[in-house]
C-alpha atoms as a PDB file:
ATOM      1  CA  UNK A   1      22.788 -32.953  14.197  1.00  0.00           C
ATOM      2  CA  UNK A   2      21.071 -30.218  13.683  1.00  0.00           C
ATOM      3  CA  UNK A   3      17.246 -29.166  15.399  1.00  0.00           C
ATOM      4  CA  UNK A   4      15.763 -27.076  17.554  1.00  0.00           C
ATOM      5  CA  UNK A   5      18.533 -26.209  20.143  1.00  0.00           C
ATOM      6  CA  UNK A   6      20.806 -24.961  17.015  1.00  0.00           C
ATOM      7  CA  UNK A   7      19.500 -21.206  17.750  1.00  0.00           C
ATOM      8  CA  UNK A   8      20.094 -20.958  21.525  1.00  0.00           C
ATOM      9  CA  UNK A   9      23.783 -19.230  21.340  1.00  0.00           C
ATOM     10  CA  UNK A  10      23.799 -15.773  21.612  1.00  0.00           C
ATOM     11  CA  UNK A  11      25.469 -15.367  18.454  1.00  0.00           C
ATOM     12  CA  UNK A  12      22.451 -17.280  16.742  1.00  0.00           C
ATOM     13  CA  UNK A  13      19.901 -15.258  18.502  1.00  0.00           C
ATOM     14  CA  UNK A  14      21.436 -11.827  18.112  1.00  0.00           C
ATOM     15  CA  UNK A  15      21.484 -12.734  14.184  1.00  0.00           C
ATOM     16  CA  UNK A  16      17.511 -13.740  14.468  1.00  0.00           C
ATOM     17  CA  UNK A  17      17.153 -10.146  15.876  1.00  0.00           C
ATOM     18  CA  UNK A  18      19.092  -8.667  13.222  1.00  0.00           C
ATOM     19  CA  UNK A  19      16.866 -10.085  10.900  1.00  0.00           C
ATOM     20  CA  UNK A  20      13.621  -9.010  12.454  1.00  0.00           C
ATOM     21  CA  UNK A  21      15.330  -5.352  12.692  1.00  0.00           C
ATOM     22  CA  UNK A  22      16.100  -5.544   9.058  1.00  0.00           C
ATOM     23  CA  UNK A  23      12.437  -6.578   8.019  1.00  0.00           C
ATOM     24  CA  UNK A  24      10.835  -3.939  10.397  1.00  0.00           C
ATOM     25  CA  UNK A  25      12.964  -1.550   8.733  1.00  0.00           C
ATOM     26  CA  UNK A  26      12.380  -2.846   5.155  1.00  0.00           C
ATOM     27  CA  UNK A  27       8.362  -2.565   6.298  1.00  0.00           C
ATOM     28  CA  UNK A  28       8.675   0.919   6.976  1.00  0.00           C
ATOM     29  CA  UNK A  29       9.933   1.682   3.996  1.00  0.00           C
ATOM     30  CA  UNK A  30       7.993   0.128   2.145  1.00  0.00           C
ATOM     31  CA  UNK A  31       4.535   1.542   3.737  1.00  0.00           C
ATOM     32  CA  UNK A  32       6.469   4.915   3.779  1.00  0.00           C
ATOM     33  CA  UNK A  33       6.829   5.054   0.379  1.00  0.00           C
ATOM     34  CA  UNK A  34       3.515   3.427  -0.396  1.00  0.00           C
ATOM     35  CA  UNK A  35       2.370   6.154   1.479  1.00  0.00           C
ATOM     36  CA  UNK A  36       3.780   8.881   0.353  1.00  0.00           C
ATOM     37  CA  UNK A  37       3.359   8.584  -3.432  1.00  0.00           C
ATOM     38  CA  UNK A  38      -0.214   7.777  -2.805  1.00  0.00           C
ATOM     39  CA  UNK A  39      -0.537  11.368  -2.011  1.00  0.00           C
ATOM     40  CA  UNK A  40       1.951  12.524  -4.769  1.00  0.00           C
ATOM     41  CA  UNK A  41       4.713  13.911  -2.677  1.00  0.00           C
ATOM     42  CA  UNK A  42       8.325  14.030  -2.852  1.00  0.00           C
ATOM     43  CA  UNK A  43      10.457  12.974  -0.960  1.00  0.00           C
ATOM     44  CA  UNK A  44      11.633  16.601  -0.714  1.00  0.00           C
ATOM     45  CA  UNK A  45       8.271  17.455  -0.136  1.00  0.00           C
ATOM     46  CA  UNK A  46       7.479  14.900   2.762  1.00  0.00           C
ATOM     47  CA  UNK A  47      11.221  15.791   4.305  1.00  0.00           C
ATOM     48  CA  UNK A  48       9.766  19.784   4.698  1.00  0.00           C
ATOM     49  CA  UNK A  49       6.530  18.643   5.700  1.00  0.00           C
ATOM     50  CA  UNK A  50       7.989  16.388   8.840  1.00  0.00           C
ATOM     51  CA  UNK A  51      10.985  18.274   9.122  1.00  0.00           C
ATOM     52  CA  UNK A  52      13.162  16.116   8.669  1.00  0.00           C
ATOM     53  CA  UNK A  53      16.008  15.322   6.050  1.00  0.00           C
ATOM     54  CA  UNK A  54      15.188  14.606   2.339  1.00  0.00           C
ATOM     55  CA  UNK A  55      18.280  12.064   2.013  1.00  0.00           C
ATOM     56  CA  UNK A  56      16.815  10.959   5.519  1.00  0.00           C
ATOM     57  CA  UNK A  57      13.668  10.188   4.373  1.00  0.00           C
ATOM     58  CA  UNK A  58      15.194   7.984   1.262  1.00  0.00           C
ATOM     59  CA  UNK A  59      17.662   6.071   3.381  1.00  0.00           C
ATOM     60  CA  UNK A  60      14.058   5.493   5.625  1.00  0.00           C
ATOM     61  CA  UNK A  61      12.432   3.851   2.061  1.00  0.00           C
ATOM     62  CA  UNK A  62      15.129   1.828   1.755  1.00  0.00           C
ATOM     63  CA  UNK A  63      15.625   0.256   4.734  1.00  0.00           C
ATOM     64  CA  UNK A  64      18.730   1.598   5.816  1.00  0.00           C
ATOM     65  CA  UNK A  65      17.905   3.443   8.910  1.00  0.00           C
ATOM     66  CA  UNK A  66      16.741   2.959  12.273  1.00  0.00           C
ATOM     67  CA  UNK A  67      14.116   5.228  12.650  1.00  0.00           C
ATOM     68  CA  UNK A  68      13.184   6.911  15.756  1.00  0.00           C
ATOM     69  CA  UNK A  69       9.693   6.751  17.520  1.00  0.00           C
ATOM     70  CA  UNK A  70       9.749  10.454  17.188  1.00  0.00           C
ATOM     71  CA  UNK A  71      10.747  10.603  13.680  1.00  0.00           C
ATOM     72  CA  UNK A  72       7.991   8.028  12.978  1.00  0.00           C
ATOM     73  CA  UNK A  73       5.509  10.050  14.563  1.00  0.00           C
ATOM     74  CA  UNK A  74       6.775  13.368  12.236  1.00  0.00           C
ATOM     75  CA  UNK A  75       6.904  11.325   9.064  1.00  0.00           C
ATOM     76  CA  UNK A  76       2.812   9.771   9.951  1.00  0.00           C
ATOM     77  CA  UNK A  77       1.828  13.629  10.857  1.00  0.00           C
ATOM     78  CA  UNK A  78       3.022  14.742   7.560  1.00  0.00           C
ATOM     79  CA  UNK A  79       1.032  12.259   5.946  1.00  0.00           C
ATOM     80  CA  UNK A  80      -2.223  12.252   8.214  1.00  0.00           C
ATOM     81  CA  UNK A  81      -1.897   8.793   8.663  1.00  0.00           C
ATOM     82  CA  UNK A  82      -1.224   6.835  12.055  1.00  0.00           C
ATOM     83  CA  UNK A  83       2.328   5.391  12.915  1.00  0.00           C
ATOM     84  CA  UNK A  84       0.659   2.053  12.474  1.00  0.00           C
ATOM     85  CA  UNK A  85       0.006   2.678   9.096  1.00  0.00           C
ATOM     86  CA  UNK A  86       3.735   2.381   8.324  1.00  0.00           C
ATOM     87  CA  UNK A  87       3.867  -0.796  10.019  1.00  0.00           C
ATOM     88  CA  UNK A  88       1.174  -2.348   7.726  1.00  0.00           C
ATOM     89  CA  UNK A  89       2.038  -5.913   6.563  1.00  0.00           C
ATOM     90  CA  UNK A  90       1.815  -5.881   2.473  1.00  0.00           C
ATOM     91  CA  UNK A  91      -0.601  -8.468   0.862  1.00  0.00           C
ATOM     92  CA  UNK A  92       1.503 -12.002  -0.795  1.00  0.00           C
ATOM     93  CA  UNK A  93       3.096 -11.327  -3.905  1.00  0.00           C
ATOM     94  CA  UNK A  94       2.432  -7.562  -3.539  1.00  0.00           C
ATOM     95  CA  UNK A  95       4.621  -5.228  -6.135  1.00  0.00           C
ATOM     96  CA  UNK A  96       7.024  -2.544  -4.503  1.00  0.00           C
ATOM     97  CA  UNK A  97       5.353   1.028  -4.377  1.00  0.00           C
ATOM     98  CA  UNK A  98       6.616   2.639  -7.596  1.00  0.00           C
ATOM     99  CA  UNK A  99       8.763   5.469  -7.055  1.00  0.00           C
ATOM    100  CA  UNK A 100       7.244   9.474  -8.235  1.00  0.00           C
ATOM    101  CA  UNK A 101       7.580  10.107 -12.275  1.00  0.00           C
ATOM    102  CA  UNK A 102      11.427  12.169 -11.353  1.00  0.00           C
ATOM    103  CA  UNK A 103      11.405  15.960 -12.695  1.00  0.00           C
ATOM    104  CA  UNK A 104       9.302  19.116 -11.117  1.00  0.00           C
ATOM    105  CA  UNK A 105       5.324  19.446 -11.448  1.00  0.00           C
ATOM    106  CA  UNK A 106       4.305  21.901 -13.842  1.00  0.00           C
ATOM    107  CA  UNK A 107       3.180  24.873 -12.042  1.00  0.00           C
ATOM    108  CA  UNK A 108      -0.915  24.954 -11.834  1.00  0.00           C
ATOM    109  CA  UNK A 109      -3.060  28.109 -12.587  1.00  0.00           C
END
């Protein structure tokens, strides 16, 4: 019979943590990338900025990493943004951040 008491192994709630882990680190990426081609930077560009990794940085957007407090912090300094910004909740049938047109800027001046 299954009901409420289903979840109370260990296996069952170390899988419910899993899952929370996986969203908070989907939810990152997501506001991290949100974020960052707001202000029209690379990833490259954001990497330098926080000093970090530019493969880093797209493993962070895609939810593949655990991210550090500290690298959290270096990633929302490089975009002038708080740390909770990256932990914003997205709006109901919200569309993923589109990803920067690929290629180089044209030099200005």
């Amino acid at each position: 019979m299954a009901g409420m008491w289903d979840c109370w192994s260990v296996d069952c709630q170390a899988a419910d943590w899993l899952s929370r882990a996986m969203e908070a680190r989907a939810l990152i990426g997501w506001n991290l990338r949100r974020l960052r081609v707001a202000q029209g930077l690379s990833q490259e560009r954001l990497a330098l900025l926080a000093g970090i990794d530019r493969a880093y940085v797209g493993r962070v957007e895609r939810g593949s990493e655990n991210v550090t407090v500290s690298t959290l912090e270096a990633m929302a300094d490089a975009l002038a943004v708080p740390v909770a910004a990256l932990f914003i909740e997205p709006e109901a049938g919200a569309e993923p951040p589109m990803p920067l047109r690929a290629g180089r800027r044209a030099k200005s001046g």
